[in-house]
Protein backbone atom coordinates (compact mmCIF):
# COMPACT_ATOMS: atom_id res chain seq x y z
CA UNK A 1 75.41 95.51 146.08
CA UNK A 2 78.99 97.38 146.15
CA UNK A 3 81.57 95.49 143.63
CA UNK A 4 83.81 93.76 145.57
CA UNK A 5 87.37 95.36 145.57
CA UNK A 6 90.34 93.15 143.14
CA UNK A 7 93.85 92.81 143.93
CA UNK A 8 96.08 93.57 140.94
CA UNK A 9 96.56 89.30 140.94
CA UNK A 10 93.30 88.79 140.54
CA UNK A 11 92.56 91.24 138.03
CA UNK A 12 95.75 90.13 135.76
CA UNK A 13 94.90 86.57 136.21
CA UNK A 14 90.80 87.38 135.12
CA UNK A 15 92.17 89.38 132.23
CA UNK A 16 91.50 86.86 129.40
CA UNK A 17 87.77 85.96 130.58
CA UNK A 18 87.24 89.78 131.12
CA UNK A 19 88.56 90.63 127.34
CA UNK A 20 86.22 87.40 126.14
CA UNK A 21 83.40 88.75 128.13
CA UNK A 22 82.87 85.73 130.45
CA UNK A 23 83.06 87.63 133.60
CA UNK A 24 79.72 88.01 135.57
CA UNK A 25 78.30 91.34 135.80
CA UNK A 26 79.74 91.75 139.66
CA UNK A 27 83.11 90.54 138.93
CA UNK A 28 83.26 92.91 135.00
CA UNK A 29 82.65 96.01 137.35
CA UNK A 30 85.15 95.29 139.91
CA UNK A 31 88.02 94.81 137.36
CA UNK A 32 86.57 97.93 135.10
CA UNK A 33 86.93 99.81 138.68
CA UNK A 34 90.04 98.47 139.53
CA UNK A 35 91.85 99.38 136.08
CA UNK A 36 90.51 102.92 136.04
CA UNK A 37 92.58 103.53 139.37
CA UNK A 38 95.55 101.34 138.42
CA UNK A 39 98.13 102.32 135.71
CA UNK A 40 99.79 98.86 135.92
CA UNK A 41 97.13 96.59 135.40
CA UNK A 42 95.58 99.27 133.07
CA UNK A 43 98.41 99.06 130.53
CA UNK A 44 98.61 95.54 131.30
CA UNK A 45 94.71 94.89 129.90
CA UNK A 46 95.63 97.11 127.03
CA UNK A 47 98.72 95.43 125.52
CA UNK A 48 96.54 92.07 125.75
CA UNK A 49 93.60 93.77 124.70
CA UNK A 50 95.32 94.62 121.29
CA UNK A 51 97.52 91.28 120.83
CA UNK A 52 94.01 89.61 121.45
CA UNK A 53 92.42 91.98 118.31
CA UNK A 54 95.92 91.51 116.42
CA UNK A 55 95.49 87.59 116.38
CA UNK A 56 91.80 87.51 116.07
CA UNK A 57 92.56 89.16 112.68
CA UNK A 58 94.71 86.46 111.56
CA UNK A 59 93.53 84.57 108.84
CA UNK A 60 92.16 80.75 109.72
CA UNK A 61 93.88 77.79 108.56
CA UNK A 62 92.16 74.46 108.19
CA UNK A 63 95.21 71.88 109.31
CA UNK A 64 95.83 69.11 106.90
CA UNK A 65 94.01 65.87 107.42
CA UNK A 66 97.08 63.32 107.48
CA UNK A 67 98.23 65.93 110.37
């Protein structure tokens, strides 16, 4: 089955399940197609991409009980 084509609206809004790998196989192909051929969205996935690594490095705090 061809990948259906995505619209750069559809790609930014899919951005954050496609970085948490929640994307089905069809839909993961599309975007990967669709940012290989578009510089926007490209650089777009890439600056999230990296604030997504950035605060996944942060350290975990356990909030105070009488919070």
């Amino acid at each position: 089955m061809k990948d259906a084509e995505m619209r750069c609206d559809e790609v930014r809004a899919a951005l954050n399940d496609w970085i948490d790998g929640l994307l089905d196989e069809e839909r993961r192909r599309a975007m990967e197609e669709h940012l290989k051929g578009c510089d926007g969205c490209a650089r777009e996935a890439a600056r999230l991409k990296r604030l997504v690594s950035l605060l996944r490095g942060l350290p975990r705090e356990t909030a105070p009980v009488d919070l």
